[in-house]
PDB file of N, CA and C in Angstrom:
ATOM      1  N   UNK A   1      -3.568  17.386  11.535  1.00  0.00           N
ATOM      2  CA  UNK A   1      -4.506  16.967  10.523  1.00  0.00           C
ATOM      3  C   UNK A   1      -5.624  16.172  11.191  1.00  0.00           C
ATOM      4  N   UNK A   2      -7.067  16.710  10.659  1.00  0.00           N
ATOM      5  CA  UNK A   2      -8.135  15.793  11.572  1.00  0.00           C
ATOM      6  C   UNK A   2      -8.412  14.831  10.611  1.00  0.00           C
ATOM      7  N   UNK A   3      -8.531  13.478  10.758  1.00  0.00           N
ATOM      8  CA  UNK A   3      -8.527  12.417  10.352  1.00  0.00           C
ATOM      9  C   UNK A   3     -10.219  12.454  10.038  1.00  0.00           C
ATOM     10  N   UNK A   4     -10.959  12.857  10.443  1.00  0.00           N
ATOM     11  CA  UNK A   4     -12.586  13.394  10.129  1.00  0.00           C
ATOM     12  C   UNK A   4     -12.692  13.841   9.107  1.00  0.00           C
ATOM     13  N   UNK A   5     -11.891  14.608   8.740  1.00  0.00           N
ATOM     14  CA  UNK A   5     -11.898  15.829   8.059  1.00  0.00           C
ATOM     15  C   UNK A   5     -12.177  15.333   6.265  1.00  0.00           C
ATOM     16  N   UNK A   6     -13.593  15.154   5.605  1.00  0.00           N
ATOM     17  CA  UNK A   6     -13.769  14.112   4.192  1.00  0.00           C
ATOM     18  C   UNK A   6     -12.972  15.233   3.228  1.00  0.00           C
ATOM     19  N   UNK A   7     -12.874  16.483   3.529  1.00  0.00           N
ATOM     20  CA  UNK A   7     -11.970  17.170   2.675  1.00  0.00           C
ATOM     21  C   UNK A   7     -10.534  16.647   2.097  1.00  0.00           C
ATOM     22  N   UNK A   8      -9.888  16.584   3.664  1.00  0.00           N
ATOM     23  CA  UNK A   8      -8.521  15.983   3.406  1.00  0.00           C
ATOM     24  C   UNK A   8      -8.621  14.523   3.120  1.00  0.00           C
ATOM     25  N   UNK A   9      -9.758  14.070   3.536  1.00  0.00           N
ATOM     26  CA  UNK A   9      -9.398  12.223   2.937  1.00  0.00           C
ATOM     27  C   UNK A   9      -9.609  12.285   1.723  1.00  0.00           C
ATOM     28  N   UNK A  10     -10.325  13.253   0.993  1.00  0.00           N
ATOM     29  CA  UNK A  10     -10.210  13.502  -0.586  1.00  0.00           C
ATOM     30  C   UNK A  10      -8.903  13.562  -1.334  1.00  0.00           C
ATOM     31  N   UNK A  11      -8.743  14.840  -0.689  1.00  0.00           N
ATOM     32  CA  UNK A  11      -7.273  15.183  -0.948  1.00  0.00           C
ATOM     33  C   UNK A  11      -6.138  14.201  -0.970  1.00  0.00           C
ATOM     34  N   UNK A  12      -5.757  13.565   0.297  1.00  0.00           N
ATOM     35  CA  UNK A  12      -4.959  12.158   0.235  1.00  0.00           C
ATOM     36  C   UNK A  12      -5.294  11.244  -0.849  1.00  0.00           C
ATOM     37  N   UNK A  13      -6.349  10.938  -0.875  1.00  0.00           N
ATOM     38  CA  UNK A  13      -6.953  10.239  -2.182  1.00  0.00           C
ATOM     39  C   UNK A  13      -6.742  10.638  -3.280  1.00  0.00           C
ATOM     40  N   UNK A  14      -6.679  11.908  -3.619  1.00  0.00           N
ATOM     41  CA  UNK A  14      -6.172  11.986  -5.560  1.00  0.00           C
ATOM     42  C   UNK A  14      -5.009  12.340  -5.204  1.00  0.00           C
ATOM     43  N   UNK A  15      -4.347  12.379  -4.039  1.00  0.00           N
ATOM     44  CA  UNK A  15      -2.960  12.515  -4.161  1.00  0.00           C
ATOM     45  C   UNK A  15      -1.845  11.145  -4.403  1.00  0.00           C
ATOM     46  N   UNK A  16      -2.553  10.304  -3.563  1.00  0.00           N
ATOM     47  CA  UNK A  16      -2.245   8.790  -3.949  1.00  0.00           C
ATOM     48  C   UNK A  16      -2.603   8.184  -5.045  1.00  0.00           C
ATOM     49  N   UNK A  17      -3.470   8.616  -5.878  1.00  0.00           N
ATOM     50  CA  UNK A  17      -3.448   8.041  -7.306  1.00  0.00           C
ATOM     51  C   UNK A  17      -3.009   9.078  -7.759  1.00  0.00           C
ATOM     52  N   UNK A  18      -2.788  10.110  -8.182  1.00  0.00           N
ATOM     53  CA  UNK A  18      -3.011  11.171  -9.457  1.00  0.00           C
ATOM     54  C   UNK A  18      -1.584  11.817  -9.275  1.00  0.00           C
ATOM     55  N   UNK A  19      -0.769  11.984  -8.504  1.00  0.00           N
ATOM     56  CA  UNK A  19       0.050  12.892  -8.121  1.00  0.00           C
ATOM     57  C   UNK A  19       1.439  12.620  -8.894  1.00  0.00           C
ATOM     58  N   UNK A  20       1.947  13.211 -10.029  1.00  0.00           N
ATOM     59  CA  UNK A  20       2.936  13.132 -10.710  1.00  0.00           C
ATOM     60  C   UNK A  20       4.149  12.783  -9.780  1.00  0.00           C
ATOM     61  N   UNK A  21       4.220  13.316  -8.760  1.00  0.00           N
ATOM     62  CA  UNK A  21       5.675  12.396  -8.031  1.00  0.00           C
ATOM     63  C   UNK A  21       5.334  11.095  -7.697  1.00  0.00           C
ATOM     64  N   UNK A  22       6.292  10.282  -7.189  1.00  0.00           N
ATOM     65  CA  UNK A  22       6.294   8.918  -6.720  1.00  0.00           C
ATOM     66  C   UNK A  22       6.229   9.286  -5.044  1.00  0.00           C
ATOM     67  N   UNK A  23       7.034  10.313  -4.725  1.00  0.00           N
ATOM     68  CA  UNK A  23       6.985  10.331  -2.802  1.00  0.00           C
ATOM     69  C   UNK A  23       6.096  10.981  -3.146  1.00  0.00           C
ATOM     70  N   UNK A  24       5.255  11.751  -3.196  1.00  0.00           N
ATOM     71  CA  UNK A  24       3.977  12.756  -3.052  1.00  0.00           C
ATOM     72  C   UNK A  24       2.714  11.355  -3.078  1.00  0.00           C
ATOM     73  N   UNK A  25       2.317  10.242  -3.526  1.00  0.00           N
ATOM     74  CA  UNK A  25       1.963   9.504  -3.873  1.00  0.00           C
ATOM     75  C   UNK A  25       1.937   8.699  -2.660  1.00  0.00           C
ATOM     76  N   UNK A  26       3.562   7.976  -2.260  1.00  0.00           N
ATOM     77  CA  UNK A  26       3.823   7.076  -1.216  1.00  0.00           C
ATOM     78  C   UNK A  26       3.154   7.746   0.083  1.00  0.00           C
ATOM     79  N   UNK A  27       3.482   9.397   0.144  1.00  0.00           N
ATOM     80  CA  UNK A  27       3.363   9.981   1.680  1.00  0.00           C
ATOM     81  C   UNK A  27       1.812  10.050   2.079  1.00  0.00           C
ATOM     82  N   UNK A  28       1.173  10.265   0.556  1.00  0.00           N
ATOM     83  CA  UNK A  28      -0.623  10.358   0.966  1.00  0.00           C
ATOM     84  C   UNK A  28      -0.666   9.231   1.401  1.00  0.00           C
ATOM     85  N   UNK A  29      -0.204   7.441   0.393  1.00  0.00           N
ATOM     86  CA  UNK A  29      -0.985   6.473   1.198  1.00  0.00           C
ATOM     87  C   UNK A  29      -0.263   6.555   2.920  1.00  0.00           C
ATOM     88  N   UNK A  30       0.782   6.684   3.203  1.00  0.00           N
ATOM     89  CA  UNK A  30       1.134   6.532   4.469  1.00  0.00           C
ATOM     90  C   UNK A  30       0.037   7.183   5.540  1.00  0.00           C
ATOM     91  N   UNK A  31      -0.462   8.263   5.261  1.00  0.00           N
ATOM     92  CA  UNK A  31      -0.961   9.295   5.788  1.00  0.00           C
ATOM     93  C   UNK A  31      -2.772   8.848   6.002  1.00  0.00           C
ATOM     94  N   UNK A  32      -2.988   8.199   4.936  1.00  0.00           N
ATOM     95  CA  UNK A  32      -4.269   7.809   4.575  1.00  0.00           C
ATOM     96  C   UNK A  32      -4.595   6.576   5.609  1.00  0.00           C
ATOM     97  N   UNK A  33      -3.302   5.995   5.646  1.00  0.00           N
ATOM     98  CA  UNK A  33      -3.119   4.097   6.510  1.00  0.00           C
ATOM     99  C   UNK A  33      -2.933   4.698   7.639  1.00  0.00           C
ATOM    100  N   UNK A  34      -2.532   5.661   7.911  1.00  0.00           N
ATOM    101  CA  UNK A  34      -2.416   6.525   9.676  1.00  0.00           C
ATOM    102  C   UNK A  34      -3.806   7.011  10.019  1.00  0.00           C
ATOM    103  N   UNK A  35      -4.085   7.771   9.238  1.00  0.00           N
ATOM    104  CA  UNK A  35      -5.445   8.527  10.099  1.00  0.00           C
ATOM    105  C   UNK A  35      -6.834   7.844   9.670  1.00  0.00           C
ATOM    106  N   UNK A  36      -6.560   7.168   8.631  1.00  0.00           N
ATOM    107  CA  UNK A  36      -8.252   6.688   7.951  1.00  0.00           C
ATOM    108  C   UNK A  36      -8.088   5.142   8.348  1.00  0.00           C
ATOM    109  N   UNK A  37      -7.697   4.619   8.563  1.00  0.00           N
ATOM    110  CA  UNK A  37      -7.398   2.980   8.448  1.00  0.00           C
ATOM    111  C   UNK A  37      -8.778   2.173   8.786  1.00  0.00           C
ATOM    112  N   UNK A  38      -9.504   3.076   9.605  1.00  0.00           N
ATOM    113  CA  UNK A  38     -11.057   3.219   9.900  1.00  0.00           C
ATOM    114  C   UNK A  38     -11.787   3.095   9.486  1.00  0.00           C
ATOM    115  N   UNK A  39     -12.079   4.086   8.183  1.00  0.00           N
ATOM    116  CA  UNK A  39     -12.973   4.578   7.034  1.00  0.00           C
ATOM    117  C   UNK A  39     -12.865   3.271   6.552  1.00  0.00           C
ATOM    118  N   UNK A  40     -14.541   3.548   5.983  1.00  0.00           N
ATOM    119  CA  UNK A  40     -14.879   2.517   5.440  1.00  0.00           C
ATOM    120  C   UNK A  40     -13.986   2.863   3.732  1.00  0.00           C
ATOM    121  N   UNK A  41     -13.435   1.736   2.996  1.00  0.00           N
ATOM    122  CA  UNK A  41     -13.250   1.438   1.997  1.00  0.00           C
ATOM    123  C   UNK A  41     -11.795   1.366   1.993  1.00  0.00           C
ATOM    124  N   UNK A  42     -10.804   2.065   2.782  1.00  0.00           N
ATOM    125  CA  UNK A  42      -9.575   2.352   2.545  1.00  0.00           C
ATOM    126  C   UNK A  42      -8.542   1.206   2.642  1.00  0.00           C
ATOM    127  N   UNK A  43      -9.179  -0.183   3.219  1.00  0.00           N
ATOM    128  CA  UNK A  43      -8.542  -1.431   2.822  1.00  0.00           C
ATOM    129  C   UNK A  43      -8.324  -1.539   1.409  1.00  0.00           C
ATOM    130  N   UNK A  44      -9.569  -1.420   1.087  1.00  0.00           N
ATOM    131  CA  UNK A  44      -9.441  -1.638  -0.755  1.00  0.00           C
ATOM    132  C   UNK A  44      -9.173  -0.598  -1.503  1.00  0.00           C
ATOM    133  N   UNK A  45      -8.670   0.572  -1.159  1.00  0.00           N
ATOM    134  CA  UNK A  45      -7.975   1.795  -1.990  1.00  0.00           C
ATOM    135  C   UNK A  45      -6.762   1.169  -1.673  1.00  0.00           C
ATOM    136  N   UNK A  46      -5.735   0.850  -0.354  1.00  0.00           N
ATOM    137  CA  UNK A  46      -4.563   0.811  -0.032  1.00  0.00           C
ATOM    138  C   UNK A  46      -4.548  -0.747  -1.650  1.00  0.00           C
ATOM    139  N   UNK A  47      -5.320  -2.013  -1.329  1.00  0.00           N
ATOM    140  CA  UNK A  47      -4.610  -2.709  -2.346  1.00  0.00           C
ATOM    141  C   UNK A  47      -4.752  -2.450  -3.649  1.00  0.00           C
ATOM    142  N   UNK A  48      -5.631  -1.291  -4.016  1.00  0.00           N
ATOM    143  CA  UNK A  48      -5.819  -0.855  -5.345  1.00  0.00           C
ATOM    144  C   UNK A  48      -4.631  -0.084  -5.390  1.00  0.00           C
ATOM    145  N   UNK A  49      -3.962   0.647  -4.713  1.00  0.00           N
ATOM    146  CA  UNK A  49      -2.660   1.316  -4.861  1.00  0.00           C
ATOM    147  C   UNK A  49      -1.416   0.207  -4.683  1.00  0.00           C
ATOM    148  N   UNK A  50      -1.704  -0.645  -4.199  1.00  0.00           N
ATOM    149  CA  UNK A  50      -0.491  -1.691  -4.049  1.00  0.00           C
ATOM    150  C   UNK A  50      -0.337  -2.565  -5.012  1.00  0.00           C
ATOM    151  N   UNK A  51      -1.179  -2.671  -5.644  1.00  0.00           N
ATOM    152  CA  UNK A  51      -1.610  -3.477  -7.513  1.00  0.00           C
ATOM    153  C   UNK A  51      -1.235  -2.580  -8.768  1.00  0.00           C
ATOM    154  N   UNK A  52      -1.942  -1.312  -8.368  1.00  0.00           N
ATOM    155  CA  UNK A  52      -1.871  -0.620  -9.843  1.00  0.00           C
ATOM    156  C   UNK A  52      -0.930   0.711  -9.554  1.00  0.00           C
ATOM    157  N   UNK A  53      -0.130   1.046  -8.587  1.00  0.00           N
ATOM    158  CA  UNK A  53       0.699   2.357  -8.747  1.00  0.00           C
ATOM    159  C   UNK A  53       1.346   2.334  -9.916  1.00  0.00           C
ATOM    160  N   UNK A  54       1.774   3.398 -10.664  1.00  0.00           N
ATOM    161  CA  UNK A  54       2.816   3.297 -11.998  1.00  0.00           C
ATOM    162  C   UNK A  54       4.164   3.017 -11.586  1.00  0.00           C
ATOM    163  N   UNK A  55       4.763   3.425  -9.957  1.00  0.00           N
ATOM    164  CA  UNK A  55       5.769   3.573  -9.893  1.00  0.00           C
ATOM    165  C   UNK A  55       6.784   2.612 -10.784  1.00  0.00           C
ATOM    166  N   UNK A  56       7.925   3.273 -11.420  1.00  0.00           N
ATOM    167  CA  UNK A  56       9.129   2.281 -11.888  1.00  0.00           C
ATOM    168  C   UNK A  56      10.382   2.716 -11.516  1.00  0.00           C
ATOM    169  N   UNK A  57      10.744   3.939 -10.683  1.00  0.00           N
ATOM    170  CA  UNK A  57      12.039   4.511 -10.452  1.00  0.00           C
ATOM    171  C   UNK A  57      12.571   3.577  -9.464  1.00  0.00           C
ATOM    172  N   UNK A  58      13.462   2.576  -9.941  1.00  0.00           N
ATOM    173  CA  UNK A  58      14.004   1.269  -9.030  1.00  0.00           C
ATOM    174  C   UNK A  58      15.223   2.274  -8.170  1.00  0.00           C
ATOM    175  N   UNK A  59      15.681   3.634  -8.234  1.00  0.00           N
ATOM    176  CA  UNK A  59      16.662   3.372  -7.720  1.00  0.00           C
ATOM    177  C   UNK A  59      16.486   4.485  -6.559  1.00  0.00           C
ATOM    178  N   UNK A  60      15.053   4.440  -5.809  1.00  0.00           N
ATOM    179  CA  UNK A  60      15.014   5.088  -4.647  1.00  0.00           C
ATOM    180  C   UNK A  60      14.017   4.457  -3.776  1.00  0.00           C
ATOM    181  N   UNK A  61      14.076   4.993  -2.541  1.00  0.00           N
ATOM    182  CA  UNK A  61      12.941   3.867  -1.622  1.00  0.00           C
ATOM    183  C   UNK A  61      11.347   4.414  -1.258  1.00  0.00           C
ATOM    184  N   UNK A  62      11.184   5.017  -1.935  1.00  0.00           N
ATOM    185  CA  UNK A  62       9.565   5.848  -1.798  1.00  0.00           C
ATOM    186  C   UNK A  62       8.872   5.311  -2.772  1.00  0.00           C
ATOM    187  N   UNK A  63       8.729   3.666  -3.143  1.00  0.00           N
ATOM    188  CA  UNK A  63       7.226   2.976  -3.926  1.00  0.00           C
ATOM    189  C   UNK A  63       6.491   2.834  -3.639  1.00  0.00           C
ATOM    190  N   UNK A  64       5.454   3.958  -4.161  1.00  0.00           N
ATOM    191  CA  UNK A  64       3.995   3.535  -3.333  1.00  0.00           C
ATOM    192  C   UNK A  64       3.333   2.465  -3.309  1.00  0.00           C
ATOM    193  N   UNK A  65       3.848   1.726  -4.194  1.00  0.00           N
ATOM    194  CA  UNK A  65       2.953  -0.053  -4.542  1.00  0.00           C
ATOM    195  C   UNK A  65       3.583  -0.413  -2.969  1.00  0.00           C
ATOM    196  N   UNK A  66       4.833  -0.299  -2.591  1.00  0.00           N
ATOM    197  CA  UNK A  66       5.654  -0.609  -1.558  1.00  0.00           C
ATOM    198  C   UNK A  66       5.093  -0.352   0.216  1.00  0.00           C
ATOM    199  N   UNK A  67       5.031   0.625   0.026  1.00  0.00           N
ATOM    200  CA  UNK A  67       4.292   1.778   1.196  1.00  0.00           C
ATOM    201  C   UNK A  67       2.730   1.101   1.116  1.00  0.00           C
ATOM    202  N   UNK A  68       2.366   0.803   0.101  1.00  0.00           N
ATOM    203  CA  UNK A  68       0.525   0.607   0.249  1.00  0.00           C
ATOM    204  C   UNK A  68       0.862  -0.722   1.112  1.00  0.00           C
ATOM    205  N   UNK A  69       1.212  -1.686   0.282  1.00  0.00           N
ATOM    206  CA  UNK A  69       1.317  -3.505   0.951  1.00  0.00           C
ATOM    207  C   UNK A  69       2.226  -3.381   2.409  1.00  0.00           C
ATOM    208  N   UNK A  70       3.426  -2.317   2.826  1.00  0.00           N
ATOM    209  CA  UNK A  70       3.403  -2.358   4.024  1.00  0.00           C
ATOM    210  C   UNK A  70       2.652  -1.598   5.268  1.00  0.00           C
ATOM    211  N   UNK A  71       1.881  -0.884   4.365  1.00  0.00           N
ATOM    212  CA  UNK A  71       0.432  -0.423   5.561  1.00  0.00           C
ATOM    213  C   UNK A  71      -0.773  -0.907   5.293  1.00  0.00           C
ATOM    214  N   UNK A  72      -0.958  -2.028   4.491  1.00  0.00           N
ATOM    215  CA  UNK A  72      -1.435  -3.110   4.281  1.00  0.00           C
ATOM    216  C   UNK A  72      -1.312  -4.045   5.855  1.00  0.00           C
ATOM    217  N   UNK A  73       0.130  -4.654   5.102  1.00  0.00           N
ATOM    218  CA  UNK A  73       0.334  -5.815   6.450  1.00  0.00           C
ATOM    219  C   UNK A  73       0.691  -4.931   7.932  1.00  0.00           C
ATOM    220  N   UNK A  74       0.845  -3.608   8.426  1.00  0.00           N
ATOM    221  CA  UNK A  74       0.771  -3.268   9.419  1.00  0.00           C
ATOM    222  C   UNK A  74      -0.425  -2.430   9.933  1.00  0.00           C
ATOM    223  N   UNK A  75      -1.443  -2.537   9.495  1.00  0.00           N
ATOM    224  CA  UNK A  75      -2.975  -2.074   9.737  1.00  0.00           C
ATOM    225  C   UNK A  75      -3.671  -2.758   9.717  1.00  0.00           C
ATOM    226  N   UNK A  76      -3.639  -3.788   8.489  1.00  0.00           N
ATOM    227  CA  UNK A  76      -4.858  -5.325   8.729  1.00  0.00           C
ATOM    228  C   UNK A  76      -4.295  -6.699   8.386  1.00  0.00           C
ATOM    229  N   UNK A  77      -3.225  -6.647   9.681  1.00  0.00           N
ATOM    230  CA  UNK A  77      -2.571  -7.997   9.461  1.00  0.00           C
ATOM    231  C   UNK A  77      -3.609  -9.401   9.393  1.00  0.00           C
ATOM    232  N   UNK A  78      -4.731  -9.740  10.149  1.00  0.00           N
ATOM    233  CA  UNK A  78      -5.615 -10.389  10.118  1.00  0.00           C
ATOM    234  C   UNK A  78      -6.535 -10.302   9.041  1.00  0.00           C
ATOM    235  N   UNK A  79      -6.814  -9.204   7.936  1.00  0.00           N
ATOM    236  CA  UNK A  79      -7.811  -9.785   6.912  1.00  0.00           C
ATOM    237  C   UNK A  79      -7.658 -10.560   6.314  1.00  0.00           C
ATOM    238  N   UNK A  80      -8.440 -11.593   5.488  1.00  0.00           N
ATOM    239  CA  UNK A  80      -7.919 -12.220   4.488  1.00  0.00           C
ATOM    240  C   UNK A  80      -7.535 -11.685   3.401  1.00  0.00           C
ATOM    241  N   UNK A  81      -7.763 -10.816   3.093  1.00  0.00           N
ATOM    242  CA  UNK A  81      -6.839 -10.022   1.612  1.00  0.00           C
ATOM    243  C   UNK A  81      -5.688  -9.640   1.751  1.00  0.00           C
ATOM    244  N   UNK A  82      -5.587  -9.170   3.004  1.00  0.00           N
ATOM    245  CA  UNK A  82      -3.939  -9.333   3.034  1.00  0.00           C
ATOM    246  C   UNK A  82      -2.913 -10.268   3.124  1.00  0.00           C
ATOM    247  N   UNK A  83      -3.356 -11.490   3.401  1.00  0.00           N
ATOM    248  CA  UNK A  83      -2.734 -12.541   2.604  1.00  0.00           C
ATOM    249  C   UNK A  83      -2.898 -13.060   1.130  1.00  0.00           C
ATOM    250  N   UNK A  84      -3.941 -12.792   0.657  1.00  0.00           N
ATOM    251  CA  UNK A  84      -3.964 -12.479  -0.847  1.00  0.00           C
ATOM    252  C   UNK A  84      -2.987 -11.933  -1.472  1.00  0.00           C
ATOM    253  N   UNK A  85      -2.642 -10.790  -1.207  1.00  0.00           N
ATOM    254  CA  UNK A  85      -2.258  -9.422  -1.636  1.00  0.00           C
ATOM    255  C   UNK A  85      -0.928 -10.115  -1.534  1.00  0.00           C
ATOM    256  N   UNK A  86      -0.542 -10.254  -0.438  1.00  0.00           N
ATOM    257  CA  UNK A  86       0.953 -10.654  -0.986  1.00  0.00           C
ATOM    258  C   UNK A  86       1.244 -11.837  -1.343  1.00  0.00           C
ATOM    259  N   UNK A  87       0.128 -13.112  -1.406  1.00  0.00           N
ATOM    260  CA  UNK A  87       1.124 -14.170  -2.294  1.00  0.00           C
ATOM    261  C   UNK A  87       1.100 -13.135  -3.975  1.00  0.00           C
ATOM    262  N   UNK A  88      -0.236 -12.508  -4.157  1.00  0.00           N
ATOM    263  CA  UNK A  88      -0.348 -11.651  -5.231  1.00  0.00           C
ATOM    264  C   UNK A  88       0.901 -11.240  -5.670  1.00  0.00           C
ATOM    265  N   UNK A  89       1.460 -10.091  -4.844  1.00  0.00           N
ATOM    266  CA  UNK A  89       2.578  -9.295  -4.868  1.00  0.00           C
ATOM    267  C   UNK A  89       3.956 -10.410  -5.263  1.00  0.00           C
ATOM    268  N   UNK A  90       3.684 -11.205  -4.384  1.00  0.00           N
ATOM    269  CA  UNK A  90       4.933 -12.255  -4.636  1.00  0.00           C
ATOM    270  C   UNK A  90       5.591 -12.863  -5.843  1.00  0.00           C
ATOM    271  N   UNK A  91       4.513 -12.776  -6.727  1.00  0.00           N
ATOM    272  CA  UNK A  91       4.147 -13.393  -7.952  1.00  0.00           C
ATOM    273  C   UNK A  91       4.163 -12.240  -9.183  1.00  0.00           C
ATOM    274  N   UNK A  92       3.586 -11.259  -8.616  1.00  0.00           N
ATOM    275  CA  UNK A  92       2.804 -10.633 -10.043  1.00  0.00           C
ATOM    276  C   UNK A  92       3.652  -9.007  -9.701  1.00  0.00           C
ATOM    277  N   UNK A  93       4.516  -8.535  -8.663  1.00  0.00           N
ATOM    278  CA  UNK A  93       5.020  -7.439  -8.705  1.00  0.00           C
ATOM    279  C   UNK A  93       6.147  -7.118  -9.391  1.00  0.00           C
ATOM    280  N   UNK A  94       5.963  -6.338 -10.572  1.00  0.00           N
ATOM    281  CA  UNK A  94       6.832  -5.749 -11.230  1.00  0.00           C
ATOM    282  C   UNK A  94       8.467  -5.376 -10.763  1.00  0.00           C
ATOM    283  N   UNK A  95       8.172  -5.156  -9.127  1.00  0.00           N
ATOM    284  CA  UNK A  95       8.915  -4.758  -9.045  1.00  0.00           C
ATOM    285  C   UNK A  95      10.000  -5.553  -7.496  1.00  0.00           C
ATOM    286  N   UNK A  96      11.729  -5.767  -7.951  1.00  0.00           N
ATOM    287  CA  UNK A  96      11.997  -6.851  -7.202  1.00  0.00           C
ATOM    288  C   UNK A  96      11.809  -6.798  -5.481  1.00  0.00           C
ATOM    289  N   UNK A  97      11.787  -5.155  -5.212  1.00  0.00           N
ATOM    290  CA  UNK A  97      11.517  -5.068  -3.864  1.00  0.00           C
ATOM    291  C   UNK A  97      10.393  -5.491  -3.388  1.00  0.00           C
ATOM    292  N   UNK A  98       9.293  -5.179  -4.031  1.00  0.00           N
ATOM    293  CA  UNK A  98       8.046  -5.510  -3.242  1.00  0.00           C
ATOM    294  C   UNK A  98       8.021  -6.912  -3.586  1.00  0.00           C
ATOM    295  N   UNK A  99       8.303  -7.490  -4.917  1.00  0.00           N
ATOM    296  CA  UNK A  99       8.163  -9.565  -4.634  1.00  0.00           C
ATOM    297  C   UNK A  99       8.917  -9.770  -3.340  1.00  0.00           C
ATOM    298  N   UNK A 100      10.076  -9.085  -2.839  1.00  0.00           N
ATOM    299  CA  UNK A 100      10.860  -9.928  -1.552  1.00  0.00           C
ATOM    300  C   UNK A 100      10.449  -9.398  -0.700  1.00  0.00           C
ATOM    301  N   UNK A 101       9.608  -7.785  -0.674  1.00  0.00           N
ATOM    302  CA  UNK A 101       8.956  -8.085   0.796  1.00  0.00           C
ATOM    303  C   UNK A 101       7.790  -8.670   1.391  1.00  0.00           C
ATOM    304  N   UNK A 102       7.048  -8.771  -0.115  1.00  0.00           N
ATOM    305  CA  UNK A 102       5.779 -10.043  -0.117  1.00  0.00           C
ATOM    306  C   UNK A 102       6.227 -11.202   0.228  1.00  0.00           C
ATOM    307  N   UNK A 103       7.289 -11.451  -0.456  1.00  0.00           N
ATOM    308  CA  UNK A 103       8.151 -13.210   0.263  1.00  0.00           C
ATOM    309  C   UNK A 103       8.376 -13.694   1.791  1.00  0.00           C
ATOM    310  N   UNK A 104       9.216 -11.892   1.998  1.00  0.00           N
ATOM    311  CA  UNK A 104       9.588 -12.194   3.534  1.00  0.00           C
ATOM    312  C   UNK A 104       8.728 -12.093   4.792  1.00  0.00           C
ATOM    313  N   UNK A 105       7.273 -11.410   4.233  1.00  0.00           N
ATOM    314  CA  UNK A 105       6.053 -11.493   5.160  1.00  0.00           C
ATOM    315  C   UNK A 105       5.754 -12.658   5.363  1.00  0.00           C
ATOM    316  N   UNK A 106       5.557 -13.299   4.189  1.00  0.00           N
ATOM    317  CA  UNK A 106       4.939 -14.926   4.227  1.00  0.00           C
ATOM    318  C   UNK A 106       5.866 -15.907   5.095  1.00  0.00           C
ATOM    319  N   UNK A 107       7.146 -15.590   4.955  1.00  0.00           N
ATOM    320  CA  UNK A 107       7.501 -16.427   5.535  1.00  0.00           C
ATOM    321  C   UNK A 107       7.587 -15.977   7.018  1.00  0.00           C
ATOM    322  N   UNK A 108       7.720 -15.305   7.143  1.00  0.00           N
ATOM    323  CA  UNK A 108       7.576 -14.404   8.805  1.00  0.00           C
ATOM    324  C   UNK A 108       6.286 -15.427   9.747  1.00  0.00           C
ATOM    325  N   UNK A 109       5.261 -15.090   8.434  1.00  0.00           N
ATOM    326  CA  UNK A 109       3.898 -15.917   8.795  1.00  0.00           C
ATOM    327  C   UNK A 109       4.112 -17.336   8.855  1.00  0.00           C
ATOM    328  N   UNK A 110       5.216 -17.975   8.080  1.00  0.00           N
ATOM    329  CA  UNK A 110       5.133 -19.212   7.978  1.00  0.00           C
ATOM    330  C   UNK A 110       3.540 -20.063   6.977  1.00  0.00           C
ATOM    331  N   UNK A 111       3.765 -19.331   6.020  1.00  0.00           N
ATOM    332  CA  UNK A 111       2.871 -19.230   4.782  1.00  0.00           C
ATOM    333  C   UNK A 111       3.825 -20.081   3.443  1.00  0.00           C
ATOM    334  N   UNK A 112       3.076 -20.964   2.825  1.00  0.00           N
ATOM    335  CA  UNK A 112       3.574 -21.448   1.719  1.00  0.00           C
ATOM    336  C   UNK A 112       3.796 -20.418   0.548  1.00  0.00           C
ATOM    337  N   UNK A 113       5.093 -20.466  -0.050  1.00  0.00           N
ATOM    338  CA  UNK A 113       4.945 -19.475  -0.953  1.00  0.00           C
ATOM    339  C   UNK A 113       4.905 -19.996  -2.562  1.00  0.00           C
TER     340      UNK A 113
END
């Protein structure tokens, strides 16, 4: 896959919002945080997917809210929004996995939570 290629960064893109599965969803952002991490804007698509995914199926490990905030903190560990994002997450995620892996970043960082 050429990471150039504005076709497929399209494609990844309504596949990460629009895509009736939950892994079809998780694998674009993975894919998107691999080859685009570059492109301009895709910081703020990854936390727009890490805020607003629908996911709710608690009983498998492919959440894209999940997948966005950890190619979040392993692509732009230094922005400031990504410390945003997860006291955010810490607080305001629906869901209990991503509050404890927002928790356990911070504290990794040695961040007040």
């Amino acid at each position: 896959m050429k990471s150039q290629d504005p076709d497929t960064l399209m494609f990844l893109k309504t596949s990460a919002q629009t895509d009736n599965s939950w892994s079809v969803r998780a694998i674009a952002v993975q894919q998107l945080a691999r080859g685009w991490k570059h492109e301009s804007g895709i910081f703020e698509f990854l936390w727009e997917r890490a805020i607003s995914d629908p996911f709710k199926d608690h009983q498998y490990g492919l959440n894209p809210r999940l997948t966005a905030l950890e190619a979040i903190v392993d692509q732009y560990p230094q922005h400031l929004g990504t410390l945003l994002l997860l006291r955010d997450r810490t607080d305001n995620d629906p869901d209990k996995q991503v509050r404890e892996f927002a928790q356990k970043k911070l504290k990794q960082w040695d961040v007040q939570i």
